[in-house]
C-alpha atoms as a PDB file:
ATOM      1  CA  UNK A   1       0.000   0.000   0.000  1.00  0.00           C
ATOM      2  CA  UNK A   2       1.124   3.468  -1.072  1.00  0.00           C
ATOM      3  CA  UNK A   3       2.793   5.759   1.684  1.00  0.00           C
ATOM      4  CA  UNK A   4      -0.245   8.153   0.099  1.00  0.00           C
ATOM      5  CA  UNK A   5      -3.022   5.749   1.166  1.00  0.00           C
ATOM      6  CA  UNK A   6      -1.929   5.407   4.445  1.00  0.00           C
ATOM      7  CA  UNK A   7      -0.996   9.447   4.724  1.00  0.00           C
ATOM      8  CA  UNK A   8      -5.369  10.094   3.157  1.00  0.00           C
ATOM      9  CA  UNK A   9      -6.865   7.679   5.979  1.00  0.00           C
ATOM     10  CA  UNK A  10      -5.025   9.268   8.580  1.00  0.00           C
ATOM     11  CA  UNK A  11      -5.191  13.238   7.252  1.00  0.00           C
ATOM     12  CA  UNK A  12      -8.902  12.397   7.233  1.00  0.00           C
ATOM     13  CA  UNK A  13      -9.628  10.570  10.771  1.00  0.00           C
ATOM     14  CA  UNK A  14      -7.282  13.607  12.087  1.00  0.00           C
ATOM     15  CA  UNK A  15      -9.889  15.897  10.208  1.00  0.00           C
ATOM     16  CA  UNK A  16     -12.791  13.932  11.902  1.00  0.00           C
ATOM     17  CA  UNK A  17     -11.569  14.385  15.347  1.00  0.00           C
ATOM     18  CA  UNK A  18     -10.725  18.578  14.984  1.00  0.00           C
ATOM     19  CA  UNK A  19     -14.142  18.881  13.583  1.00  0.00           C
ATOM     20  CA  UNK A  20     -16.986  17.808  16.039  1.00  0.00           C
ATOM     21  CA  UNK A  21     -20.262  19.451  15.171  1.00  0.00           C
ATOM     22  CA  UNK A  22     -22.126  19.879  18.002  1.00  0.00           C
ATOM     23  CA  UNK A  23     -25.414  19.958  16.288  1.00  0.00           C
ATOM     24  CA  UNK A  24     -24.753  16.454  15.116  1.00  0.00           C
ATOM     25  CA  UNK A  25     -23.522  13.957  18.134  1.00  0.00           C
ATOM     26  CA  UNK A  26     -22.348  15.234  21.927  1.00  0.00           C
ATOM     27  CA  UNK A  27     -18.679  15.057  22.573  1.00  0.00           C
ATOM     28  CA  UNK A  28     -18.575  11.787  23.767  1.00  0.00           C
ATOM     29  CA  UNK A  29     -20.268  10.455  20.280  1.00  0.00           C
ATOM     30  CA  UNK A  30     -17.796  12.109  18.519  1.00  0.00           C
ATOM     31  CA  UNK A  31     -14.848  11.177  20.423  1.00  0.00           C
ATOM     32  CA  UNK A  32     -17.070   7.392  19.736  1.00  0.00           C
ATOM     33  CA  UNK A  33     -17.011   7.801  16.450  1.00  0.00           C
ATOM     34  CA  UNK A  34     -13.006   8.961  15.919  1.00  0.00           C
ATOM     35  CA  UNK A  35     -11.962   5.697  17.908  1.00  0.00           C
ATOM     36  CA  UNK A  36     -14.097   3.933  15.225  1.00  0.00           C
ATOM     37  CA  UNK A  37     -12.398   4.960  12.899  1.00  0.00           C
ATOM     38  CA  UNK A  38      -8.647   4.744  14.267  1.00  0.00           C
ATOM     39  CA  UNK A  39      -9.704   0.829  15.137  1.00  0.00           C
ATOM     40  CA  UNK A  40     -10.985   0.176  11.228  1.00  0.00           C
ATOM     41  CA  UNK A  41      -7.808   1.728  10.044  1.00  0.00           C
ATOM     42  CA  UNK A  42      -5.773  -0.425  12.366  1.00  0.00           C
ATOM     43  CA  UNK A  43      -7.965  -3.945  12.055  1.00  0.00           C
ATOM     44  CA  UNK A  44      -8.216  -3.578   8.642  1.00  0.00           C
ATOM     45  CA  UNK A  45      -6.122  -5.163   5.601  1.00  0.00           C
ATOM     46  CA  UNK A  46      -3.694  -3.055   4.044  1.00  0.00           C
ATOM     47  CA  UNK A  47      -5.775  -3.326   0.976  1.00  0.00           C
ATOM     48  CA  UNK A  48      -8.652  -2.767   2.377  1.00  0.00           C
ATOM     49  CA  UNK A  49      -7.400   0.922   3.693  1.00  0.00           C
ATOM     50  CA  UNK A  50      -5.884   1.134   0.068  1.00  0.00           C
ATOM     51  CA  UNK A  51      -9.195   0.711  -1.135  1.00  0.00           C
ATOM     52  CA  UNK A  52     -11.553   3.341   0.323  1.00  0.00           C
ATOM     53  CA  UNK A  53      -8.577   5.339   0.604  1.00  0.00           C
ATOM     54  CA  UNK A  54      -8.621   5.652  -2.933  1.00  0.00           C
ATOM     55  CA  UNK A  55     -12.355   6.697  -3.320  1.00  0.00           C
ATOM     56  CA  UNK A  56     -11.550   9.096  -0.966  1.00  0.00           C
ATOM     57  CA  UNK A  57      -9.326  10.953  -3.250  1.00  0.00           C
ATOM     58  CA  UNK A  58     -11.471  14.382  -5.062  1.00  0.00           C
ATOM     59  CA  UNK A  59      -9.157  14.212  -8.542  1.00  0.00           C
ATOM     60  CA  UNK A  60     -11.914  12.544 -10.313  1.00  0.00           C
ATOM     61  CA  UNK A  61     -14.799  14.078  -8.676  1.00  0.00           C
ATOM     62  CA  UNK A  62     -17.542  16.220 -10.857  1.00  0.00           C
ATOM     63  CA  UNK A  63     -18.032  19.258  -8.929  1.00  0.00           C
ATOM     64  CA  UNK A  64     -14.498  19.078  -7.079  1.00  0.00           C
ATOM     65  CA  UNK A  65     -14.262  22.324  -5.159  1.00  0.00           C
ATOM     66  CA  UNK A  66     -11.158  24.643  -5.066  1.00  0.00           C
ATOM     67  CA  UNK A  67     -11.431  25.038  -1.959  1.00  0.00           C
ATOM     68  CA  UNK A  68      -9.052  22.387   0.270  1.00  0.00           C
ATOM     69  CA  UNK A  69     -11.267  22.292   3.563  1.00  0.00           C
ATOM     70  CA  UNK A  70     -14.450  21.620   1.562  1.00  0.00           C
ATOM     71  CA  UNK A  71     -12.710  18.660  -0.172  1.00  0.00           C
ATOM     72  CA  UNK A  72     -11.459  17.743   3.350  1.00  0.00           C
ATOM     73  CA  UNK A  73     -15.155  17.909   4.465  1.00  0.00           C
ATOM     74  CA  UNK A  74     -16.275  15.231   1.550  1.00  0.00           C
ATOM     75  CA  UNK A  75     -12.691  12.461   2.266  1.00  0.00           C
ATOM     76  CA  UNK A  76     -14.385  13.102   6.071  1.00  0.00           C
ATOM     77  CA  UNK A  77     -17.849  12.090   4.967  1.00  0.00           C
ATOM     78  CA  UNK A  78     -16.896   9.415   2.853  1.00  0.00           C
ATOM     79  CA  UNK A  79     -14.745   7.683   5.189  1.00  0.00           C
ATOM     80  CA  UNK A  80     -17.010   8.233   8.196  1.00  0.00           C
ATOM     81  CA  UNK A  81     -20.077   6.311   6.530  1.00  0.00           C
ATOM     82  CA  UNK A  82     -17.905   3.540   4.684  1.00  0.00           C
ATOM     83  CA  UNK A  83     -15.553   2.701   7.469  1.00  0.00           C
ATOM     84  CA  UNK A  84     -18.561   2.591  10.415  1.00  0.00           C
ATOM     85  CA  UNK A  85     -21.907   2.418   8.809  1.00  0.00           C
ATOM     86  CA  UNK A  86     -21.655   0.833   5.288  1.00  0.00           C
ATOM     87  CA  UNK A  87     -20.298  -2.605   3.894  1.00  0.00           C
ATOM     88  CA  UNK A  88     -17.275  -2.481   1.826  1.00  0.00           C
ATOM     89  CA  UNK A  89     -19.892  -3.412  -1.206  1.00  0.00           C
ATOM     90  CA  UNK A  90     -21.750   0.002  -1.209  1.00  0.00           C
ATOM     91  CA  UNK A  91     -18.589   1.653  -1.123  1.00  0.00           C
ATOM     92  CA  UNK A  92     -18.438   2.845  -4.481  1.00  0.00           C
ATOM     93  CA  UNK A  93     -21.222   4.065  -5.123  1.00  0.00           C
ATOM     94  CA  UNK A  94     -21.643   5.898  -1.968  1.00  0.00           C
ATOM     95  CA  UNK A  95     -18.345   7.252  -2.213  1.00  0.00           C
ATOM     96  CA  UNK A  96     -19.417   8.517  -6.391  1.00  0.00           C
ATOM     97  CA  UNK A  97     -22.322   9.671  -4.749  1.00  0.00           C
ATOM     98  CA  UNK A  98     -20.385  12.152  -2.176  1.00  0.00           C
ATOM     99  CA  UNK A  99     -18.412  13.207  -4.986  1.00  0.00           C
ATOM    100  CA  UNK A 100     -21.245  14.155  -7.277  1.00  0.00           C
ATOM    101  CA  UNK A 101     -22.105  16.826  -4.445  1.00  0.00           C
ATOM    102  CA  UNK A 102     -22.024  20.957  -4.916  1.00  0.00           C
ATOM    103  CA  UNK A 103     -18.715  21.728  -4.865  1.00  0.00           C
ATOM    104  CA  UNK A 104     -20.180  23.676  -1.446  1.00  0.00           C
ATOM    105  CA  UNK A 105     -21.917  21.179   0.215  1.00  0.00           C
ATOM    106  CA  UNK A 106     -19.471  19.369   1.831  1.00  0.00           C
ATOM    107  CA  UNK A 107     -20.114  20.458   5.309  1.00  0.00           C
ATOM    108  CA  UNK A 108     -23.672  19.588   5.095  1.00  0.00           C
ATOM    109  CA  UNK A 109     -23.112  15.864   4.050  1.00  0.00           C
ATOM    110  CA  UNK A 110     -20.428  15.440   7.109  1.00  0.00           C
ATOM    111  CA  UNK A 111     -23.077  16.485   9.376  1.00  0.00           C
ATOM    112  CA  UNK A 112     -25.558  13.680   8.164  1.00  0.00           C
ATOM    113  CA  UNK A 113     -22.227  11.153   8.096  1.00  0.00           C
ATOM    114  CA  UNK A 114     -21.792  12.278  11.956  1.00  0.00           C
ATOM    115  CA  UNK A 115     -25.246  11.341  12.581  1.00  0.00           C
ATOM    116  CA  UNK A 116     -25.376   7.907  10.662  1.00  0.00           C
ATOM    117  CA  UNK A 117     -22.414   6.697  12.094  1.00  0.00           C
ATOM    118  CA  UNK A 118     -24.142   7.642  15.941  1.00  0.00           C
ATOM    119  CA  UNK A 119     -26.965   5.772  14.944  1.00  0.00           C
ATOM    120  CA  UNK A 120     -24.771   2.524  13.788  1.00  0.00           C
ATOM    121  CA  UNK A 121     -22.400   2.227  16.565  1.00  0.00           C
ATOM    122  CA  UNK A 122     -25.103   3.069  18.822  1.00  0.00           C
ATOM    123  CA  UNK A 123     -26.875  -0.093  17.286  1.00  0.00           C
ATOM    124  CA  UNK A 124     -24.674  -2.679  17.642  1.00  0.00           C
ATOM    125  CA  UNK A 125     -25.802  -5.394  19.755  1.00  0.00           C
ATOM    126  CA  UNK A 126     -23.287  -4.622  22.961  1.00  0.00           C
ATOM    127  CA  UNK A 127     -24.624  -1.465  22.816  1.00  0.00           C
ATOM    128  CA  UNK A 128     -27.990  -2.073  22.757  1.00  0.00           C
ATOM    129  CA  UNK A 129     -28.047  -4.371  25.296  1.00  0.00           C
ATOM    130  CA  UNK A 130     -26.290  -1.983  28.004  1.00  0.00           C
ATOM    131  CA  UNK A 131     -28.579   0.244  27.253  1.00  0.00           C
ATOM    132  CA  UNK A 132     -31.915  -2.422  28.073  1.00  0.00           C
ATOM    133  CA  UNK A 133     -30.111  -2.986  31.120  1.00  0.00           C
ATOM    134  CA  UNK A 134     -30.132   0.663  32.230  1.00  0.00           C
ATOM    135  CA  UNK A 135     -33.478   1.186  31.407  1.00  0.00           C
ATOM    136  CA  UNK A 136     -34.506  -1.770  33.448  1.00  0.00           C
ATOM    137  CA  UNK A 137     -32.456  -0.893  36.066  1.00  0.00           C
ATOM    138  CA  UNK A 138     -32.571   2.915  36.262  1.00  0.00           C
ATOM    139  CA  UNK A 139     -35.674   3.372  34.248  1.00  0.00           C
ATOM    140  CA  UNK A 140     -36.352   6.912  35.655  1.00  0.00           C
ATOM    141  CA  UNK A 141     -33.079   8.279  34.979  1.00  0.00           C
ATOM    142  CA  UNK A 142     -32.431   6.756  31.878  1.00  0.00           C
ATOM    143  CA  UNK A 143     -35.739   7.969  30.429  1.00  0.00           C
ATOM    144  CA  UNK A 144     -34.517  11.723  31.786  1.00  0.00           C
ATOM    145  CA  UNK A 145     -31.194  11.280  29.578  1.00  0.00           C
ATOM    146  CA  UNK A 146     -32.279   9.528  26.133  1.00  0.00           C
ATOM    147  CA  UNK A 147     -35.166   9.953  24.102  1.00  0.00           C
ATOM    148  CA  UNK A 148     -37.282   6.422  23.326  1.00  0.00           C
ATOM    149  CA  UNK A 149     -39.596   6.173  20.018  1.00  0.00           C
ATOM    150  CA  UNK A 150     -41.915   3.274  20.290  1.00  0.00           C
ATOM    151  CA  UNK A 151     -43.702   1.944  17.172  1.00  0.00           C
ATOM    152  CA  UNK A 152     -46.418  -0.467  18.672  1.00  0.00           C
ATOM    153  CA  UNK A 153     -50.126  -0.094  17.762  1.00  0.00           C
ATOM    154  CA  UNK A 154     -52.526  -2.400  17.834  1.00  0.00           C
ATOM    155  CA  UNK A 155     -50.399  -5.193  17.108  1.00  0.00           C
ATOM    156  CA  UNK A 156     -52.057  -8.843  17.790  1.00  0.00           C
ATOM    157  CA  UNK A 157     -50.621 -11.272  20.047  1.00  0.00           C
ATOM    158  CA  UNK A 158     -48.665 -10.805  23.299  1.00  0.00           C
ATOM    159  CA  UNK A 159     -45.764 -10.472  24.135  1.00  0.00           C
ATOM    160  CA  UNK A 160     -44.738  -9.059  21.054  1.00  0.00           C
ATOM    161  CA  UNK A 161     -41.231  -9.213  19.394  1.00  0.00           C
ATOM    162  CA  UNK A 162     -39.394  -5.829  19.123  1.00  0.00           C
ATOM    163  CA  UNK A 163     -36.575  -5.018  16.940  1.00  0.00           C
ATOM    164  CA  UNK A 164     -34.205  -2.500  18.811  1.00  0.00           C
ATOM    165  CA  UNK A 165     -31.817   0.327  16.899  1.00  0.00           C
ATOM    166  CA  UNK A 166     -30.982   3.781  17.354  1.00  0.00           C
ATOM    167  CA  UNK A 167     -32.301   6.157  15.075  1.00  0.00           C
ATOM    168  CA  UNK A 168     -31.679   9.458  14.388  1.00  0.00           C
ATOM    169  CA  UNK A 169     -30.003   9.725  18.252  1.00  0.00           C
ATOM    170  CA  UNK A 170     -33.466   8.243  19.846  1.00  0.00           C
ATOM    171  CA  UNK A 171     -33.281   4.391  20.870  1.00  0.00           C
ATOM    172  CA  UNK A 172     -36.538   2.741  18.694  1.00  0.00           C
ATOM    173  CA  UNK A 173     -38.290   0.293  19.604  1.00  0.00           C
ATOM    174  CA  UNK A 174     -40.174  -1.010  16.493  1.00  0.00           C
ATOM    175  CA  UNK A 175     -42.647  -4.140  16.310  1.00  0.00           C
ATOM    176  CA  UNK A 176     -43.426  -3.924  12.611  1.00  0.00           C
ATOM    177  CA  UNK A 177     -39.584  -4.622  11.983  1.00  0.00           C
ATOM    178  CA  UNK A 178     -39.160  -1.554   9.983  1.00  0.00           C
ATOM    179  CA  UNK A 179     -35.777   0.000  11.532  1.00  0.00           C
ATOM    180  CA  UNK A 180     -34.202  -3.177  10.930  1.00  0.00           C
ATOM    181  CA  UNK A 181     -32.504  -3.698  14.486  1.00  0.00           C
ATOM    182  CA  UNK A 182     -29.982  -6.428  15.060  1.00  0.00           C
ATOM    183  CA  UNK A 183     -31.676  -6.945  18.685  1.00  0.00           C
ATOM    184  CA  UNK A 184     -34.897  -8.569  19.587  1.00  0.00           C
ATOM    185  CA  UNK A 185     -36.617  -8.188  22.765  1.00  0.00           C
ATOM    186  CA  UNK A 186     -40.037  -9.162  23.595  1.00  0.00           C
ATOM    187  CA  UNK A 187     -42.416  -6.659  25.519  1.00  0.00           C
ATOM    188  CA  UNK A 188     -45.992  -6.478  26.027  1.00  0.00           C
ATOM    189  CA  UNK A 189     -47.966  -4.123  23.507  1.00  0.00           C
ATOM    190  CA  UNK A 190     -50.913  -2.564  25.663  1.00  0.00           C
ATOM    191  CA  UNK A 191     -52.650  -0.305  22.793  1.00  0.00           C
ATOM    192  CA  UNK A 192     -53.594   3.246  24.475  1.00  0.00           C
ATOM    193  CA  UNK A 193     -57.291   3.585  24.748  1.00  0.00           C
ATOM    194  CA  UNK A 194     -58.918   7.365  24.031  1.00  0.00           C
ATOM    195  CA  UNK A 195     -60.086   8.726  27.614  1.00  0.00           C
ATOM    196  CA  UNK A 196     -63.453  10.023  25.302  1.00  0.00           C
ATOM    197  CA  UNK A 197     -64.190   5.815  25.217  1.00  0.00           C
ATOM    198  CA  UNK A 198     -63.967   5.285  28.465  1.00  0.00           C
ATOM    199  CA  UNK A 199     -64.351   8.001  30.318  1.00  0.00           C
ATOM    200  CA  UNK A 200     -68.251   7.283  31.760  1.00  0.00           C
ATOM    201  CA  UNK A 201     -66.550   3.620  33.354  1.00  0.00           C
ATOM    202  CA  UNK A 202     -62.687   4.600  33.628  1.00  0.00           C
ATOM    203  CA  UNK A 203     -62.398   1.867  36.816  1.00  0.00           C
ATOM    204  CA  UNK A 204     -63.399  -1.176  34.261  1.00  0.00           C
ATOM    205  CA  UNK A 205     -60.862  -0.235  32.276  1.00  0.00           C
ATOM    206  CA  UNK A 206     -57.584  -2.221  33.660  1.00  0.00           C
ATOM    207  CA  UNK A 207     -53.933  -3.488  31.908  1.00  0.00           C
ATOM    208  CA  UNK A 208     -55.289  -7.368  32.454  1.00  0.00           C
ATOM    209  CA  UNK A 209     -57.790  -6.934  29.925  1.00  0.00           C
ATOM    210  CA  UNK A 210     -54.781  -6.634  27.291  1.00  0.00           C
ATOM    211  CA  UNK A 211     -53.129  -9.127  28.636  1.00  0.00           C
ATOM    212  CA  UNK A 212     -53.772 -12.739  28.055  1.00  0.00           C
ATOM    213  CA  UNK A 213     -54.643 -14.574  31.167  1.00  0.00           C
ATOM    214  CA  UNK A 214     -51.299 -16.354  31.552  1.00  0.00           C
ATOM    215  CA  UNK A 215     -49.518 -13.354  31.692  1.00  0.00           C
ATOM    216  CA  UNK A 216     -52.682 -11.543  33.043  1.00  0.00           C
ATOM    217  CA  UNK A 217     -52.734 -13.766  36.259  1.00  0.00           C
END
């Protein structure tokens, strides 16, 4: 592998870590996020870290800007999705598609690469799994630190199996399998009621009715 390969990947992870946005992760993501990348660059094959280093490079790019820190902005964006969030098979065209950007835009993509790669490391299974032991444990005070999106409804059978990610820096919790987590948990699904339906007999109203009786008793 070319002393230049090696010399892009680490110009560009040292770019990563003296640019945290703070609009896109907290400090501790982004400090996350850098040690990502410094372990793919050191796990990695040599040719591996030829490879995206090479898509990283702006010489064949469309709209390549003049300006060097806006072409330091797209190498950042590029590596930070395909070395955390992407396989090695979408590479290329993720990498053509950073490329084909406004010369000017650069700053604006890293900000949405920041995010992804939150949402990915955040969503690997070790991770998820601390977290569903903190929430058990300390449910109060985790709920007063991370937002929670639940996607339930009136979803048949109980309990019902949830698939677990983080998305867009809230932890979902998704029955219809649509955020794709790698963790499964199973929970039970009581569907809210309107208070206008019940409100004339609010005491008959009770979870064990949602429940079937196995769990119920």
């Amino acid at each position: 592998m070319s002393k230049d390969a090696i010399a892009r990947i680490k110009e560009t992870i040292d770019f990563v870590e003296a640019h945290p946005v703070a609009d896109a992760t907290s400090a501790a993501d982004h400090a996350l996020i850098v040690q990502w990348l410094k372990n793919w660059q050191r796990l990695s094959s040599p040719a591996t870290v030829a490879k995206l280093s090479e898509m990283l490079s702006q010489n064949s790019a469309p709209n390549r800007a003049t300006d060097a820190a806006a072409r330091a902005y797209l190498r950042a964006t590029t590596l930070t999705k395909c070395a955390i969030a992407l396989p090695e098979s979408g590479w290329a065209n993720e990498a053509a598609s950073d490329k084909a950007a406004p010369a000017g835009g650069g700053a604006g993509l890293y900000v949405g690469a920041l995010r992804l790669a939150r949402d990915h490391i955040h969503s690997a299974p070790d991770y998820i799994n601390r977290m569903l032991g903190e929430l058990k444990t300390h449910p109060v005070q985790f709920l007063g630190e991370h937002k929670l999106v639940i996607n339930g409804g009136n979803k048949a059978g109980n309990p019902v199996q949830y698939k677990v990610a983080m998305k867009d820096g809230a932890y979902s919790f998704d029955c219809y399998g649509v955020n794709r987590g790698r963790v499964t948990v199973a929970a039970i699904n009581v569907m809210a009621t309107k208070y206008a339906t019940v409100s004339a007999n609010p005491g008959a109203n009770s979870l064990s009715e949602w429940l079937p009786a196995s769990i119920a008793q």
